[in-house]
C-alpha atoms as a PDB file:
ATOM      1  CA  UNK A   1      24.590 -11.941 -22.343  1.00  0.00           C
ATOM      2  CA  UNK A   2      21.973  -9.991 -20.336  1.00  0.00           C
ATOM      3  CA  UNK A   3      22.091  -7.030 -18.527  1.00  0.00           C
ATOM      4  CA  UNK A   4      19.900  -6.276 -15.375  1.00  0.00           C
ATOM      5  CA  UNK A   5      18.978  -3.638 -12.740  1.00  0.00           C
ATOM      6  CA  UNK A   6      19.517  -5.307  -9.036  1.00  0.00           C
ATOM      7  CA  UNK A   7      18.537  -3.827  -5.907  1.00  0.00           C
ATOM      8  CA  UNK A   8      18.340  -6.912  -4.063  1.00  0.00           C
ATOM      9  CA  UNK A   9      21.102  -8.411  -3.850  1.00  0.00           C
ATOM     10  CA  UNK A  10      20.617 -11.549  -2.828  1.00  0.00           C
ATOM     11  CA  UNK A  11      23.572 -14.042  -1.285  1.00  0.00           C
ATOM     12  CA  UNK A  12      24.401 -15.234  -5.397  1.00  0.00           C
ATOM     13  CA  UNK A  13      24.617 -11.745  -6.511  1.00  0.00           C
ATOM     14  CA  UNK A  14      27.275 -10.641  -3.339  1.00  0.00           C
ATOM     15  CA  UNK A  15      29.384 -13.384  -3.725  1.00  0.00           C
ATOM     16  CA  UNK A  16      29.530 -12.866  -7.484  1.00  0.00           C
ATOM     17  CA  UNK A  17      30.159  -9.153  -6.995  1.00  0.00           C
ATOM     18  CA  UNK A  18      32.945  -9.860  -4.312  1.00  0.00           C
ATOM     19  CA  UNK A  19      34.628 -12.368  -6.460  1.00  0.00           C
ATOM     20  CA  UNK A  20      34.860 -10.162  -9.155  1.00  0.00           C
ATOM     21  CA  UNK A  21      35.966  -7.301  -6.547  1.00  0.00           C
ATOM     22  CA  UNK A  22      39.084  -9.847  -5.975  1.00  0.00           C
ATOM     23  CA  UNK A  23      40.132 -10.744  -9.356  1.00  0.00           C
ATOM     24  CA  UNK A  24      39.856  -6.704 -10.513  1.00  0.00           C
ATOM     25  CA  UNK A  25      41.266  -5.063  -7.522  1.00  0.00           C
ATOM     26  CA  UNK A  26      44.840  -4.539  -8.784  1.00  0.00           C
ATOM     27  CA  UNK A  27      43.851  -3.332 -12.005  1.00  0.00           C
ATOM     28  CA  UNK A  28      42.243   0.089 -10.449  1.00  0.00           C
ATOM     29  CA  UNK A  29      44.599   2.900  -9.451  1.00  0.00           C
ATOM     30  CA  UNK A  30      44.930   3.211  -6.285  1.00  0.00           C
ATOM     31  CA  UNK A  31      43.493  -0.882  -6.038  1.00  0.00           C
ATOM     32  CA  UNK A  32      40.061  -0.770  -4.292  1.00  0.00           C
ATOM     33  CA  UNK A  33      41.498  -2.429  -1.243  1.00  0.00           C
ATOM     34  CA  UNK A  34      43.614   0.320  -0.568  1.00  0.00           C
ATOM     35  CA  UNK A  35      40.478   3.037  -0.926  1.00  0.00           C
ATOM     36  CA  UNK A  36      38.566   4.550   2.432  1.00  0.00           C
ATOM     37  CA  UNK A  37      35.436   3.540   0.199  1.00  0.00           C
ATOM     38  CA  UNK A  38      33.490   3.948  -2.975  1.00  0.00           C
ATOM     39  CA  UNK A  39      33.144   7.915  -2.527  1.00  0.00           C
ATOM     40  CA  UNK A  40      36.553   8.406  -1.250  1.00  0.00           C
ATOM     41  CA  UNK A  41      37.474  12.125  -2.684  1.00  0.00           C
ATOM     42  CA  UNK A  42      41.290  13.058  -1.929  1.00  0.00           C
ATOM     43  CA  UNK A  43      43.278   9.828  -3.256  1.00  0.00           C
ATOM     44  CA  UNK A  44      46.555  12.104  -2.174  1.00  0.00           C
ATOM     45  CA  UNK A  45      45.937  11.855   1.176  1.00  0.00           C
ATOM     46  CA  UNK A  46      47.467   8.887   3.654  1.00  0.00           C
ATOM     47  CA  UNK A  47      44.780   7.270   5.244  1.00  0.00           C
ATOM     48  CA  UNK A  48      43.885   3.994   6.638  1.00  0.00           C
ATOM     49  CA  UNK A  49      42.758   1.800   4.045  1.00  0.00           C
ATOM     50  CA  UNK A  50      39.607   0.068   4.998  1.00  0.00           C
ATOM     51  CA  UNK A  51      39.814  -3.057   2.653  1.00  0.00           C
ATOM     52  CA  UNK A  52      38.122  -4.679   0.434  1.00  0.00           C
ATOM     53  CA  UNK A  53      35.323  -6.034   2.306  1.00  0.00           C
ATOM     54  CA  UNK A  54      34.585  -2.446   3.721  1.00  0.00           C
ATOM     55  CA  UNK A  55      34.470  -1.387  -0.466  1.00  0.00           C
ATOM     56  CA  UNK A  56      32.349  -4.079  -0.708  1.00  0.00           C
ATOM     57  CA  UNK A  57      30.078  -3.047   2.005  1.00  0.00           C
ATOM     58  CA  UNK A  58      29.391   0.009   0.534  1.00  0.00           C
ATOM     59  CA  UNK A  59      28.414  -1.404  -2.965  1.00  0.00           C
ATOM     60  CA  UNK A  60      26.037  -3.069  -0.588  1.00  0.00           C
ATOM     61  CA  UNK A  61      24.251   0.627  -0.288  1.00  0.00           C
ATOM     62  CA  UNK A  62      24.147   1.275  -3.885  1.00  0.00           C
ATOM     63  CA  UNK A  63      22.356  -0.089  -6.902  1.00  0.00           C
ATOM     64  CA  UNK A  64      23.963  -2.066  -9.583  1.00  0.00           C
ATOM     65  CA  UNK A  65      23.339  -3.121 -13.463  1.00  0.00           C
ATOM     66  CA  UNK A  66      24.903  -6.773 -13.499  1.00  0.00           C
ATOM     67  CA  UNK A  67      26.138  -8.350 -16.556  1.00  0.00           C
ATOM     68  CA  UNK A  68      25.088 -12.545 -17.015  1.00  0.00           C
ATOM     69  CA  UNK A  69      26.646 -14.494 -19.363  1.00  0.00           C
ATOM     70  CA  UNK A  70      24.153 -17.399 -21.462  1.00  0.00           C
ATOM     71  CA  UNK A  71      24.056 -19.560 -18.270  1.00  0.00           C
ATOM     72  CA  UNK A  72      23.257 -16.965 -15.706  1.00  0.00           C
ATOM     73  CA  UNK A  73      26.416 -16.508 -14.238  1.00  0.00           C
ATOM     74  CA  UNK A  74      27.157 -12.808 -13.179  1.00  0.00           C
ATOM     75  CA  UNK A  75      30.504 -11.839 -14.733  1.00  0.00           C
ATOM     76  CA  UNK A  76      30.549  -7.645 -14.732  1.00  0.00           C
ATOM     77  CA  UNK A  77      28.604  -4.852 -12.318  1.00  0.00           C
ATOM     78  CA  UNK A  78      28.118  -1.108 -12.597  1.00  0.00           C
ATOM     79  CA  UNK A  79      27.172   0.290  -9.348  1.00  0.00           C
ATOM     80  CA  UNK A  80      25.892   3.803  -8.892  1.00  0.00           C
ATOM     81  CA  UNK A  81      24.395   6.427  -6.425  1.00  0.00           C
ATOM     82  CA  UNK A  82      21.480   9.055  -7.245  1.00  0.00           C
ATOM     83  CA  UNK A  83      22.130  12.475  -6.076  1.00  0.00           C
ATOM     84  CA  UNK A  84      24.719  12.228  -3.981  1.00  0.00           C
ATOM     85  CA  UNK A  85      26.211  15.189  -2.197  1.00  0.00           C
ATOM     86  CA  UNK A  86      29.830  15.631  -3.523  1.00  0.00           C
ATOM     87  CA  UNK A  87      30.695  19.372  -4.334  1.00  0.00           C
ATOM     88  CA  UNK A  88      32.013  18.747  -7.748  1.00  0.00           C
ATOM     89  CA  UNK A  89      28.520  17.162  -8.751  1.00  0.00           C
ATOM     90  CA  UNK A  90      25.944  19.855  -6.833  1.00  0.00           C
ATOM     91  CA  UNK A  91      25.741  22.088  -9.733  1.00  0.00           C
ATOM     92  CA  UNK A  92      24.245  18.730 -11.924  1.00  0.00           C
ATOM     93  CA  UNK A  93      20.844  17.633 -10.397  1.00  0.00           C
ATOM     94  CA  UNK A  94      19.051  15.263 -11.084  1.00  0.00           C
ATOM     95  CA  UNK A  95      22.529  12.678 -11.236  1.00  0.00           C
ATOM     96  CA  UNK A  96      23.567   9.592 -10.961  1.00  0.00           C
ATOM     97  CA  UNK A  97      27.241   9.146 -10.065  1.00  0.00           C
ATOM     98  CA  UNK A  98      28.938   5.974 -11.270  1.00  0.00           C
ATOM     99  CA  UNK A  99      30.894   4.309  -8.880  1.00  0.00           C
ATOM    100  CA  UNK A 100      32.671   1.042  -9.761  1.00  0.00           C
ATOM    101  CA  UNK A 101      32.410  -0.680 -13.135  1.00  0.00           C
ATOM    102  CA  UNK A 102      34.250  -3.943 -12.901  1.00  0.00           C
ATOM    103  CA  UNK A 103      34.431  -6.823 -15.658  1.00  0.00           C
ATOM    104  CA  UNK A 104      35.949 -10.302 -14.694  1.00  0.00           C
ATOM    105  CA  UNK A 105      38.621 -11.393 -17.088  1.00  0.00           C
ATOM    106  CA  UNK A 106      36.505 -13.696 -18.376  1.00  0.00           C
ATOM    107  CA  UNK A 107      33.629 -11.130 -19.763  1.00  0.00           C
ATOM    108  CA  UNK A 108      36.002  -8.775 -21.393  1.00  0.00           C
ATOM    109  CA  UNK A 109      35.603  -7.982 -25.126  1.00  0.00           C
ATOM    110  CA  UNK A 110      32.153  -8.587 -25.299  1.00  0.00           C
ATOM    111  CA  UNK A 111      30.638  -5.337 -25.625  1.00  0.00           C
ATOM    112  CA  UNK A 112      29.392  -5.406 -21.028  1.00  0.00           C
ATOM    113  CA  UNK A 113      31.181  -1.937 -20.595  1.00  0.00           C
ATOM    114  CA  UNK A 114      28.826  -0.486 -23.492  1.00  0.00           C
ATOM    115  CA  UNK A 115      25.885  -2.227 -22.442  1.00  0.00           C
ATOM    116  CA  UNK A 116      26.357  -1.476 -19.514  1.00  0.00           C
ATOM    117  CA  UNK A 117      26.332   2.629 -20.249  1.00  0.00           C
ATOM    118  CA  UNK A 118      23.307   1.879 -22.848  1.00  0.00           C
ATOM    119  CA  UNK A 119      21.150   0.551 -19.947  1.00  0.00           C
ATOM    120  CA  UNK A 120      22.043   2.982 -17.433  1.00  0.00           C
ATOM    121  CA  UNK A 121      21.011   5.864 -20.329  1.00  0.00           C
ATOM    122  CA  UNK A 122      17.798   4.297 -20.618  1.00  0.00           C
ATOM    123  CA  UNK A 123      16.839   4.137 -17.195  1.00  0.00           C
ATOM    124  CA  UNK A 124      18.069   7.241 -16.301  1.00  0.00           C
ATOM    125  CA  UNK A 125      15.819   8.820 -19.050  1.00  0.00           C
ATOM    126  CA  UNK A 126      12.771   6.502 -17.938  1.00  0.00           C
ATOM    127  CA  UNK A 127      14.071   7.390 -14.058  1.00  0.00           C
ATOM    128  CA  UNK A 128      13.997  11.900 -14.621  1.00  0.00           C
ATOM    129  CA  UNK A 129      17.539  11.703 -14.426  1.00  0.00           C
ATOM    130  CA  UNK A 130      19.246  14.420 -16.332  1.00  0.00           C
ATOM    131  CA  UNK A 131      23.302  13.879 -15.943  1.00  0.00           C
ATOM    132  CA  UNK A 132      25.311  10.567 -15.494  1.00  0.00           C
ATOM    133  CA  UNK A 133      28.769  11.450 -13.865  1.00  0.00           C
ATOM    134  CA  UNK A 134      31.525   9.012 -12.951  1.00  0.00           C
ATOM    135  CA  UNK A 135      35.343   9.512 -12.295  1.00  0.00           C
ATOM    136  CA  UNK A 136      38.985   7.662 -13.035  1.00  0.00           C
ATOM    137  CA  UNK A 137      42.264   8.374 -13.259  1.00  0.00           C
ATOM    138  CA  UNK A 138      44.075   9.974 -15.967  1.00  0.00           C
ATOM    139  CA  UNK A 139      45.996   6.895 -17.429  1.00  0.00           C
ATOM    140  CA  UNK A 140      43.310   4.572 -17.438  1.00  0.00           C
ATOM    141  CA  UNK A 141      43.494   3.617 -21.288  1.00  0.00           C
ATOM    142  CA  UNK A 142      40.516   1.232 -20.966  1.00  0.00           C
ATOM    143  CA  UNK A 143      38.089   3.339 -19.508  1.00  0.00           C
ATOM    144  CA  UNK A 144      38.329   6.761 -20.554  1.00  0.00           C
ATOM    145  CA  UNK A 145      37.837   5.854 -24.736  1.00  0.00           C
ATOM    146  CA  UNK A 146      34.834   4.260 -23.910  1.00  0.00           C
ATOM    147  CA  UNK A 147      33.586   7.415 -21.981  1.00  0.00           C
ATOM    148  CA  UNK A 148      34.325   9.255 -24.492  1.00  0.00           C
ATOM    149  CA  UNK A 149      32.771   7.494 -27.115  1.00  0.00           C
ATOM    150  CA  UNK A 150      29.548   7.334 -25.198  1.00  0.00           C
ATOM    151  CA  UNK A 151      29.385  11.301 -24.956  1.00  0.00           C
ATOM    152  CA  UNK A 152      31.301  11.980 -21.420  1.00  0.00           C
ATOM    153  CA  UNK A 153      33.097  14.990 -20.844  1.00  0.00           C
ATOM    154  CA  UNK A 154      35.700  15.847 -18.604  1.00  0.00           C
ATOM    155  CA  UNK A 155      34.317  18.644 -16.160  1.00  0.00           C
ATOM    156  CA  UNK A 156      37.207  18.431 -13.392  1.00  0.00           C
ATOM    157  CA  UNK A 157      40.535  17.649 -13.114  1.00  0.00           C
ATOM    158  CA  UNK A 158      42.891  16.990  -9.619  1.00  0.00           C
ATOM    159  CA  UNK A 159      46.419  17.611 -10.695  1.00  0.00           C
ATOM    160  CA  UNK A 160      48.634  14.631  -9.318  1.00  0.00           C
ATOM    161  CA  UNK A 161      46.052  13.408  -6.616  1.00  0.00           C
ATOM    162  CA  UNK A 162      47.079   9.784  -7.164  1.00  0.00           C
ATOM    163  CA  UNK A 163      50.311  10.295  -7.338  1.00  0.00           C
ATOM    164  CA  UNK A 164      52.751  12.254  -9.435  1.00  0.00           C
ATOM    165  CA  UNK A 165      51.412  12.680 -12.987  1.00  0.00           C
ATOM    166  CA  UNK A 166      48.225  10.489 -12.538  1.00  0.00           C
ATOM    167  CA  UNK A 167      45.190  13.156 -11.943  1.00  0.00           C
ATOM    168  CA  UNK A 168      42.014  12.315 -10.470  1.00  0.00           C
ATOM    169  CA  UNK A 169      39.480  13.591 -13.709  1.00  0.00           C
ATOM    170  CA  UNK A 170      35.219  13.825 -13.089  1.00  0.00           C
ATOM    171  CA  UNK A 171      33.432  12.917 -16.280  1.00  0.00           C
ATOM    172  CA  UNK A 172      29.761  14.268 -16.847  1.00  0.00           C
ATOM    173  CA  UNK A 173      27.542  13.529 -19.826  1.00  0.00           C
ATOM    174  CA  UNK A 174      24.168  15.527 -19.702  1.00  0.00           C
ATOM    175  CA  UNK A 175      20.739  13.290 -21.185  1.00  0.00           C
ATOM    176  CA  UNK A 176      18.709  14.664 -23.498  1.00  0.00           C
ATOM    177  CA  UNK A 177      15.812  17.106 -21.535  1.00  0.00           C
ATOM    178  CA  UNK A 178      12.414  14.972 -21.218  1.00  0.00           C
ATOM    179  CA  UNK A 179       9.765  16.521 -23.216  1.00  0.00           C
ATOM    180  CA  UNK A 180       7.153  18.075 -20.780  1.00  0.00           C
END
């Protein structure tokens, strides 16, 4: 397995990343096809759902860390956003903000949601960057151990904003300080 930066994103790399969109989009609370986008803030509130293409679109604007099995095949992607401007996140600057980590079927078990966090560390302390943020929701029992074990905190919680008893909950893990 390898893990990689990509800013490109070159024809192989979208199709791979859409096709792993499909076969994961159920398994994400609200699914992704039902979300206004990859930054959508208020999950409580009725609104249009724009698709999956239009989530996909705006992975498009982002950078990812892809996951490639021995024969080169993409099978998992982390995509992110520096700095952006969401109020829960402007007190934490420099940040990246997590915004989809997906894994097909077919790569789970094999350490990619770890790696995955262990690269983005790295680069973020190569990159300045001093906080790592991402968000889920409050019964997702294969995300939130892994945050945890990897040093995230909780730092806000929306009571019930995906529906009753399933809270929308910001996780934050600050980098160690680069040594001036």
């Amino acid at each position: 397995m390898r893990i990689v930066l990509d800013e490109s994103f070159d024809d192989r790399v979208k199709n791979s990343i859409l096709d792993i969109l499909r076969l994961c989009d159920k398994e994400f609370f609200p699914p992704l096809s039902q979300r206004t986008g990859t930054m959508q803030t208020d999950f409580a509130k009725k609104s249009e759902a724009a698709g999956l293409e239009a989530y996909f679109d705006e992975i498009l604007k982002q950078r990812a860390i892809l996951a490639q099995d021995d024969g080169g095949k993409i099978i998992g992607f982390l995509s992110f956003r520096l700095n952006p401007e969401t109020p829960i996140l402007a007190p934490y600057f420099p940040i990246v903000h997590i915004t989809t980590i997906c894994v097909s079927p077919t790569g789970r078990g094999q350490g990619i949601g770890r790696s995955f966090y262990d690269f983005l560390f790295r680069w973020s302390e190569q990159n300045g960057i001093r906080y790592i943020a991402t968000r889920t929701w409050s019964a997702n029992a294969g995300h939130i151990p892994l945050l945890q074990k990897r040093g995230f905190a909780v730092i806000h919680t929306i009571a019930d904003d995906r529906g009753k008893g399933v809270d929308t909950l910001y996780y934050l893990k600050e980098l160690k300080e680069q040594a001036t």
